[in-house]
C-alpha atoms as a PDB file:
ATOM      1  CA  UNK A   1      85.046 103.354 119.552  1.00  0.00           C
ATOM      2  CA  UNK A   2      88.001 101.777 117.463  1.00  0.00           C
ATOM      3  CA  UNK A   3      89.711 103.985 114.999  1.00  0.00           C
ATOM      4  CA  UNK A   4      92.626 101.643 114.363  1.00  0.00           C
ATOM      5  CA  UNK A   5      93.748  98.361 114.371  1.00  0.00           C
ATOM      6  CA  UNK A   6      97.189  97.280 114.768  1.00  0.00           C
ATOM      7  CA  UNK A   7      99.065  94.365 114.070  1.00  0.00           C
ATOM      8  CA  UNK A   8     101.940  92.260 115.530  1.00  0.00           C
ATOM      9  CA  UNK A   9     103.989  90.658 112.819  1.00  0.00           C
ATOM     10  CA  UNK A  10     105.475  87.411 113.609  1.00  0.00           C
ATOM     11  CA  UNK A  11     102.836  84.758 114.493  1.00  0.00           C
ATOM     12  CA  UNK A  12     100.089  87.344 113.523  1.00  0.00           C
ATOM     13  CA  UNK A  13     100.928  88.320 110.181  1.00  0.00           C
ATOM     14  CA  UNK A  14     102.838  85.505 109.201  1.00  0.00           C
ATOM     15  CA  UNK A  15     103.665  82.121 110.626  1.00  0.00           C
ATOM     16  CA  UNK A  16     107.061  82.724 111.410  1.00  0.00           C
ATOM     17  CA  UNK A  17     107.005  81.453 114.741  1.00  0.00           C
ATOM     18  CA  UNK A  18     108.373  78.360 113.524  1.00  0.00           C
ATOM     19  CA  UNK A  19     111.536  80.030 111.901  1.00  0.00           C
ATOM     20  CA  UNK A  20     112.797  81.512 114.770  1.00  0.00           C
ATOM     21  CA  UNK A  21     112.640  78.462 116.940  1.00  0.00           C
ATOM     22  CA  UNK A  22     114.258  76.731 114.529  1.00  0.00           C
ATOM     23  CA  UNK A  23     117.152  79.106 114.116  1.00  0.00           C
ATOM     24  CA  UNK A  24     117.618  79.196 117.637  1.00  0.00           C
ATOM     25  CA  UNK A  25     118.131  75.613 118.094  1.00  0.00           C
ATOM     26  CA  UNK A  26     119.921  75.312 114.848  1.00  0.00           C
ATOM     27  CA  UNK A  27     122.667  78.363 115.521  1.00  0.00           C
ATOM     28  CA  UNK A  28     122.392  78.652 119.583  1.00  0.00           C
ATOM     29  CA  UNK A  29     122.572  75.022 120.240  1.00  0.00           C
ATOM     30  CA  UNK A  30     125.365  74.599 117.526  1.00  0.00           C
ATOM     31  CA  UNK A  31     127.485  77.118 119.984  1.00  0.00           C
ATOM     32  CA  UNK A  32     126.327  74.246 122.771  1.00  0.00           C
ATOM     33  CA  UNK A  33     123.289  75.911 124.476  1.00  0.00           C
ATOM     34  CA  UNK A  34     121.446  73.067 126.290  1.00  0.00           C
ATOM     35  CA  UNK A  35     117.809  74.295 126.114  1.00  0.00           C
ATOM     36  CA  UNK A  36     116.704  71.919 128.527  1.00  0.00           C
ATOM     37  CA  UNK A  37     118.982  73.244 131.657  1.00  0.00           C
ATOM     38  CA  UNK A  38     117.748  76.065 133.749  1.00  0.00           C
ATOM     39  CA  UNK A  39     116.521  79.125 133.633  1.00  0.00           C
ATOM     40  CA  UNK A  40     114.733  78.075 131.170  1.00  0.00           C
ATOM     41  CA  UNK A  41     112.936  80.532 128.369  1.00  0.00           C
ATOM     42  CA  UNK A  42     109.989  81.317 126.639  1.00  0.00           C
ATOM     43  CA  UNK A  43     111.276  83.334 123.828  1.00  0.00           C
ATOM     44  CA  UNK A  44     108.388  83.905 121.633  1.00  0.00           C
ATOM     45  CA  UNK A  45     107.467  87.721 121.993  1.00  0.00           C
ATOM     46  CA  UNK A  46     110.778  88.707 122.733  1.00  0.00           C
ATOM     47  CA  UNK A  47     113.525  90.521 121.210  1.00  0.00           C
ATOM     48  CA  UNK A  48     116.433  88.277 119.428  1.00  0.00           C
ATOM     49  CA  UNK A  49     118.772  90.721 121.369  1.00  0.00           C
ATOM     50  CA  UNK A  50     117.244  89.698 124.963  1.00  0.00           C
ATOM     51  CA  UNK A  51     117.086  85.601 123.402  1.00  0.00           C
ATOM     52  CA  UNK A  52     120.742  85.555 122.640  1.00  0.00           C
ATOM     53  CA  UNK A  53     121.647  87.351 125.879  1.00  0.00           C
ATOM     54  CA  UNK A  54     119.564  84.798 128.451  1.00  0.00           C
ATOM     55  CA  UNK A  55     121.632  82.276 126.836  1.00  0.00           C
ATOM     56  CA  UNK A  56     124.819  83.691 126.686  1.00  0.00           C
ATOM     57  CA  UNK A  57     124.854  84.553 130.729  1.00  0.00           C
ATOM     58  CA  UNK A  58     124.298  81.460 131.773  1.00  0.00           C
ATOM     59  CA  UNK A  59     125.959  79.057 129.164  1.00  0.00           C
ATOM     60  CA  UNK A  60     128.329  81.559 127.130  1.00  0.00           C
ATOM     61  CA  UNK A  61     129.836  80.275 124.522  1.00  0.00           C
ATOM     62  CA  UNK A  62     133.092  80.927 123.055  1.00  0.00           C
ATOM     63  CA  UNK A  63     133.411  81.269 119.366  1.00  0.00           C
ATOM     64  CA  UNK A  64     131.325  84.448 118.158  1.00  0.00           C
ATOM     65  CA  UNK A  65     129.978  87.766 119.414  1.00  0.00           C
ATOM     66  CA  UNK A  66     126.317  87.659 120.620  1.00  0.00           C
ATOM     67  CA  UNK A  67     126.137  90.704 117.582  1.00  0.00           C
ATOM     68  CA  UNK A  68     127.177  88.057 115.297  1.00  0.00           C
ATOM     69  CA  UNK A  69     124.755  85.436 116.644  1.00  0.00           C
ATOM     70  CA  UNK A  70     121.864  87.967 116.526  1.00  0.00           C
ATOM     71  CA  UNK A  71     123.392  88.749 112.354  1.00  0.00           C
ATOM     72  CA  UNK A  72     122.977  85.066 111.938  1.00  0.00           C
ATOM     73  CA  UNK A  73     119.980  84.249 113.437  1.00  0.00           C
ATOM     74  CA  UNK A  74     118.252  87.571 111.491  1.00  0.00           C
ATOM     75  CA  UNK A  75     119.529  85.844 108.268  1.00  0.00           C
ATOM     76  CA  UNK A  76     117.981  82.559 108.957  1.00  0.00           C
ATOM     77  CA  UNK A  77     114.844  83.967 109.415  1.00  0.00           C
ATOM     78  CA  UNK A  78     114.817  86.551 106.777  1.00  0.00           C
ATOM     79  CA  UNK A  79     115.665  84.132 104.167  1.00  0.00           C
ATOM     80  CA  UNK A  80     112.742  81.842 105.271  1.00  0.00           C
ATOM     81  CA  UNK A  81     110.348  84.382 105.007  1.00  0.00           C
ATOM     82  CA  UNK A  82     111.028  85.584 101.911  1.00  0.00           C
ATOM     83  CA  UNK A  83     111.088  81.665 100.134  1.00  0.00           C
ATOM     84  CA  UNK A  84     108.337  80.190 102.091  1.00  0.00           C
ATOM     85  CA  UNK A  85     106.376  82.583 104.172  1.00  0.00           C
ATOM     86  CA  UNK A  86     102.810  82.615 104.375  1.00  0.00           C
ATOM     87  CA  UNK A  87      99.851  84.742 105.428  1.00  0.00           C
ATOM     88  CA  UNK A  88      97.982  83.294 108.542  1.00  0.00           C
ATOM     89  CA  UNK A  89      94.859  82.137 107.696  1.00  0.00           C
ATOM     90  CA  UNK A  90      92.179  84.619 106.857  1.00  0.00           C
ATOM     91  CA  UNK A  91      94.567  87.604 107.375  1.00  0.00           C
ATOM     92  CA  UNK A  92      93.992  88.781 103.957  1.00  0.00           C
ATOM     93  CA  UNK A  93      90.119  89.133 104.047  1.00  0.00           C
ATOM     94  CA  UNK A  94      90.367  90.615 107.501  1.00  0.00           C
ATOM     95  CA  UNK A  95      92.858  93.215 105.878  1.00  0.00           C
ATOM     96  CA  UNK A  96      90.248  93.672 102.916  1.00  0.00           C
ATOM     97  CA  UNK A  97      87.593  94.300 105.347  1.00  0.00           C
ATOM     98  CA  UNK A  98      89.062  96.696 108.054  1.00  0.00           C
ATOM     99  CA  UNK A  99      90.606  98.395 104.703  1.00  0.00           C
ATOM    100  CA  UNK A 100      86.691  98.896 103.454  1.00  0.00           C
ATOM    101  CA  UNK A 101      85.372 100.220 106.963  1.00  0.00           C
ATOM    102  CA  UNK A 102      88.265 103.009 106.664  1.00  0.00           C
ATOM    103  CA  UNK A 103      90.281 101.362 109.680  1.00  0.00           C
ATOM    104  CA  UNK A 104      93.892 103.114 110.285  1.00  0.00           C
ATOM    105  CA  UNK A 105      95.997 100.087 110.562  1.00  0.00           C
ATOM    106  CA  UNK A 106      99.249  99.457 111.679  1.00  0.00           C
ATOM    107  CA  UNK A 107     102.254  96.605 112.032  1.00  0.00           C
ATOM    108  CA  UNK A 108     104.503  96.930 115.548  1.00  0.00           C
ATOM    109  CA  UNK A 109     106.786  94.492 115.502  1.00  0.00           C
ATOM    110  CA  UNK A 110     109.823  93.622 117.638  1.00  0.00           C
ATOM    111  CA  UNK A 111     111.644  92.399 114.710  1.00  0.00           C
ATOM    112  CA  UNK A 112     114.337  94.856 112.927  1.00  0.00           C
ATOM    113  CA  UNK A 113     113.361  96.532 109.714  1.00  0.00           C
ATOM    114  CA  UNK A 114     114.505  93.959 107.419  1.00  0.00           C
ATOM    115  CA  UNK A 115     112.394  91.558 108.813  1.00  0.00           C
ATOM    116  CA  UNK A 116     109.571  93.459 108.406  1.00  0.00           C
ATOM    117  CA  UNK A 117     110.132  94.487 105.285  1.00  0.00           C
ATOM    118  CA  UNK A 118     110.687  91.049 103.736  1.00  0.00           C
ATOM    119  CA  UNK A 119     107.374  89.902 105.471  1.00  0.00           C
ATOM    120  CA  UNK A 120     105.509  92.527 103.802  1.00  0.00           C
ATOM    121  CA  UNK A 121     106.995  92.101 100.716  1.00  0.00           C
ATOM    122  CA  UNK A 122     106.266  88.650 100.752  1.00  0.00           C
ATOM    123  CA  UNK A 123     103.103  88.583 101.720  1.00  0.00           C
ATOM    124  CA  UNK A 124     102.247  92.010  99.458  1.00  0.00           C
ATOM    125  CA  UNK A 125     100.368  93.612 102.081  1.00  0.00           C
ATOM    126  CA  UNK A 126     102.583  97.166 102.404  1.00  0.00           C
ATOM    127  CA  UNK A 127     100.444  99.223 101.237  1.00  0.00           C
ATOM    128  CA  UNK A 128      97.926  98.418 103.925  1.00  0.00           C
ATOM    129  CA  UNK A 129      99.214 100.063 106.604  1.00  0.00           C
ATOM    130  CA  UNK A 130      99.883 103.502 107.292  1.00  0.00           C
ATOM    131  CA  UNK A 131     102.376 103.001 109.813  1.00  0.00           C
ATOM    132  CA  UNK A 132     104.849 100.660 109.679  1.00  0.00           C
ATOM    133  CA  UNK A 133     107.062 100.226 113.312  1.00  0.00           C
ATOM    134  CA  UNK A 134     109.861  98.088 113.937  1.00  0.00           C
ATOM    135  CA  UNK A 135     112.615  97.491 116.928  1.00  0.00           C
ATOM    136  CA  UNK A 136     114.841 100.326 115.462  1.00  0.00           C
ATOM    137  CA  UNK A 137     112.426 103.295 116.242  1.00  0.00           C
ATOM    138  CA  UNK A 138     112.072 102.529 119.990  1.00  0.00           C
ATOM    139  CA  UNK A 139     114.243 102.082 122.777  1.00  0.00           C
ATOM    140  CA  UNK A 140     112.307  99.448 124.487  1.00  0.00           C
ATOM    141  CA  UNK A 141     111.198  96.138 122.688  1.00  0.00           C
ATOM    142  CA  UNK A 142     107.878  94.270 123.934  1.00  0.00           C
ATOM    143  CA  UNK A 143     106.573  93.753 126.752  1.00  0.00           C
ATOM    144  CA  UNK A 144     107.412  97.811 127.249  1.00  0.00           C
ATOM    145  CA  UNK A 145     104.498  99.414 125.317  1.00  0.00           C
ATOM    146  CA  UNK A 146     106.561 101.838 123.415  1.00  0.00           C
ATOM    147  CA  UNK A 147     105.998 100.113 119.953  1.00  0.00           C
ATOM    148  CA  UNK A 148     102.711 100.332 120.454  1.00  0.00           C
ATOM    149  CA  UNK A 149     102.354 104.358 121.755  1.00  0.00           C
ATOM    150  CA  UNK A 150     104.570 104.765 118.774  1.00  0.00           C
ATOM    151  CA  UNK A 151     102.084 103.435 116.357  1.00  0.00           C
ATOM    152  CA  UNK A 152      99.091 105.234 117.736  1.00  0.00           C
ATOM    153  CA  UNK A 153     100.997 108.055 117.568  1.00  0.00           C
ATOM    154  CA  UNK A 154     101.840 107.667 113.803  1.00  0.00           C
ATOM    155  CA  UNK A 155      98.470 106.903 113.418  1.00  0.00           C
ATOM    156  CA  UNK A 156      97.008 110.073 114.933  1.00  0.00           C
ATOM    157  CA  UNK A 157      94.911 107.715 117.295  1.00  0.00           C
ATOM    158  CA  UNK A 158      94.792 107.895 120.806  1.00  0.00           C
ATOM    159  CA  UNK A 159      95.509 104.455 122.579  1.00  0.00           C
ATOM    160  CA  UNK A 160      91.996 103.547 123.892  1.00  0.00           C
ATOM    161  CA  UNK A 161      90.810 103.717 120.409  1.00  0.00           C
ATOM    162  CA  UNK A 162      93.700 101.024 119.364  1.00  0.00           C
ATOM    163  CA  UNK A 163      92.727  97.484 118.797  1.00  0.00           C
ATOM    164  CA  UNK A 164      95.163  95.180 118.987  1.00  0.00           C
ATOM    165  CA  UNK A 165      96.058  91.754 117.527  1.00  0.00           C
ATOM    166  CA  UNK A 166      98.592  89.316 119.399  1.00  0.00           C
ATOM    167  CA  UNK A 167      99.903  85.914 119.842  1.00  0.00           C
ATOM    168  CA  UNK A 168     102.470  86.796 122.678  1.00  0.00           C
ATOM    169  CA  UNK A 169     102.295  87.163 126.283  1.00  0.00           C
ATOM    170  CA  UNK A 170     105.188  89.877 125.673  1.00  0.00           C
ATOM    171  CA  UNK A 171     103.137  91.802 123.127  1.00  0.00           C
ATOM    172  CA  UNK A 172      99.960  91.860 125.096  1.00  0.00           C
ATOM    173  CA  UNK A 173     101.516  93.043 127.838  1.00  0.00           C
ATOM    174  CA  UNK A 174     102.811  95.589 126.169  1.00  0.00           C
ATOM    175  CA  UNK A 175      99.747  96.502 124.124  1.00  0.00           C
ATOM    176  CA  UNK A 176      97.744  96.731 127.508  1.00  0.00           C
ATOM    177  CA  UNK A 177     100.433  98.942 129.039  1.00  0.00           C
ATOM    178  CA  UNK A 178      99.704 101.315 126.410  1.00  0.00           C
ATOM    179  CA  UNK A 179      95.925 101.311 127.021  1.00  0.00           C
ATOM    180  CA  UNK A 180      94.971  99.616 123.826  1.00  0.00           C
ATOM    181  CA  UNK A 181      92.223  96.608 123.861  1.00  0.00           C
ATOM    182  CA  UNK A 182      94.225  93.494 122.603  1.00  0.00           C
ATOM    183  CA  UNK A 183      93.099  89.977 120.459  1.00  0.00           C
ATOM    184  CA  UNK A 184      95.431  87.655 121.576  1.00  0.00           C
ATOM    185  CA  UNK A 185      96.041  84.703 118.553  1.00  0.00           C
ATOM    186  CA  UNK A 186      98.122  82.037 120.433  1.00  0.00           C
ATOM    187  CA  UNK A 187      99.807  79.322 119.517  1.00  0.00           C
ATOM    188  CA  UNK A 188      97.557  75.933 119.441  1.00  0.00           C
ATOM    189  CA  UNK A 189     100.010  74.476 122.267  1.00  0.00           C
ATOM    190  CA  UNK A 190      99.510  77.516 124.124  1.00  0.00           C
ATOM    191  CA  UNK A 191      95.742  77.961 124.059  1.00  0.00           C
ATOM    192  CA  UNK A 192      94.653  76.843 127.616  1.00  0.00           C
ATOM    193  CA  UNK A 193      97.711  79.092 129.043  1.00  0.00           C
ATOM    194  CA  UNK A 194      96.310  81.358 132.044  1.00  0.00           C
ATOM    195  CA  UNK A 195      98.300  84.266 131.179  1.00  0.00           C
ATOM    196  CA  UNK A 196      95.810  84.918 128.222  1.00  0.00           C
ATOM    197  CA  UNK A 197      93.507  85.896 130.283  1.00  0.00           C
ATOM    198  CA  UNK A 198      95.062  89.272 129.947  1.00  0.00           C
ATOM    199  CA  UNK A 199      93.765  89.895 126.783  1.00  0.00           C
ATOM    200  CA  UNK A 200      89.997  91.088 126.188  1.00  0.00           C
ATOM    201  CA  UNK A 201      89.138  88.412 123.331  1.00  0.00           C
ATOM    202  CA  UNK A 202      90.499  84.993 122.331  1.00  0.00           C
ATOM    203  CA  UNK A 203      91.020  83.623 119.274  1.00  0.00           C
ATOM    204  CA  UNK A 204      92.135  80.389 117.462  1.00  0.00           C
ATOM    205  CA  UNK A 205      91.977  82.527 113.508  1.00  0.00           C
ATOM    206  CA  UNK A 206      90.702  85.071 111.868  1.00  0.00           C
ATOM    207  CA  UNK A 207      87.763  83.528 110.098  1.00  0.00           C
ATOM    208  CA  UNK A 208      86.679  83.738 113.792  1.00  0.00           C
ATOM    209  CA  UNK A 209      85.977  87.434 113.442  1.00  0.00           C
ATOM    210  CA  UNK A 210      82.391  87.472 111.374  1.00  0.00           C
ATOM    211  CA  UNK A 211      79.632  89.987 112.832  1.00  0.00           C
ATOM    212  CA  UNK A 212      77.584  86.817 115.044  1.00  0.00           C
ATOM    213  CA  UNK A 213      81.029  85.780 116.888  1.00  0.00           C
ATOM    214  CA  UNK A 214      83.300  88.934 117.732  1.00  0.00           C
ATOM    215  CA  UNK A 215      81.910  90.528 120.827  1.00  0.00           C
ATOM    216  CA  UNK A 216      84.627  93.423 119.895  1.00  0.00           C
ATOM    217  CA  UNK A 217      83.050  95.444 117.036  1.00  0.00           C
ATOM    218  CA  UNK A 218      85.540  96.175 115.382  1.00  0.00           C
ATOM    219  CA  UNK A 219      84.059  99.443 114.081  1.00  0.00           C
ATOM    220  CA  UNK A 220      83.277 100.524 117.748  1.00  0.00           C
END
């Protein structure tokens, strides 16, 4: 039976997806990363920190500090959100509705405070949750689960009665590593990926989630 729901932020909450691809190729490849050479990365789900740090080892460049990179990369974004961000579609009845049914819900994001923060703001949806997790209160980002056992924990929920919402393969491994059932949202270019699978439901938006198509009640 599901006692909470909890939510990633970027791609979930908000399409901000888009923002940080945009401020990496804008800021890394200014410094002269070459995206296309290899290894190669799929960044979405992960921390800026680990981004900035795949690059720099293998095409390090020489005029600022990762620390500054991450600083301006964090700004980018931030200042995006708060001008132009934007709820993802149907988020705001689903929040209405789990609110109603007397859902603890949660955000776990690996984004840094400020991020989260300005989304909320933004979007007004604060008051909402209950617990509000960010990169700064754990010391492992996504696709270790501690986000997510922090969450439950602020909750008061144990993690089998967590259900989780997701568009990375980062965060759903992490959300199944901490025992919670996970809705993964991806990306429309991403859809037929195989490493969905993973997740225990599939879903292109939330006016998918009506009482005839969501084989996960979400009140258990």
């Amino acid at each position: 039976m599901f006692k909470a729901v909890i939510f990633d932020m970027d791609g979930v909450l908000i399409d901000s997806e888009p923002l940080w691809h945009q401020a990496e190729q804008q800021i890394l490849g200014g410094l002269g990363v070459d995206f296309g050479r290899e290894p190669r990365l799929q960044s979405t789900g992960l921390t800026t920190a680990a981004v900035i740090a795949h690059w720099y080892q293998h095409q390090p460049w020489p005029a600022l500090s990762p620390a500054q990179v991450h600083q301006q990369i964090i700004n980018f974004v931030a200042h995006g959100i708060s001008t132009a961000g934007l709820p993802k579609t149907g988020l705001l009845p689903l929040l209405a509705q789990l609110q109603q049914q007397q859902l603890a819900l949660a955000v776990a994001t690996n984004s840094p405070k400020i991020l989260l923060d300005t989304t909320l703001t933004r979007l007004g949806i604060g008051h909402y949750f209950s617990a509000q997790c960010h990169l700064e209160l754990v010391q492992h980002g996504k696709p270790a689960p501690d986000i997510y056992l922090l969450a439950a924990k602020k909750l008061g929920v144990a993690p089998q009665h967590c259900l989780v919402f997701e568009d990375s393969f980062a965060g759903i491994s992490a959300a199944k590593a901490a025992g919670m059932t996970v809705v993964a949202i991806p990306a429309e270019h991403e859809w037929t990926d195989a490493k969905f699978a993973i997740a225990d439901r599939k879903i292109r938006c939330y006016t998918e989630l009506d009482e005839t198509s969501l084989p996960i009640n979400l009140t258990g």
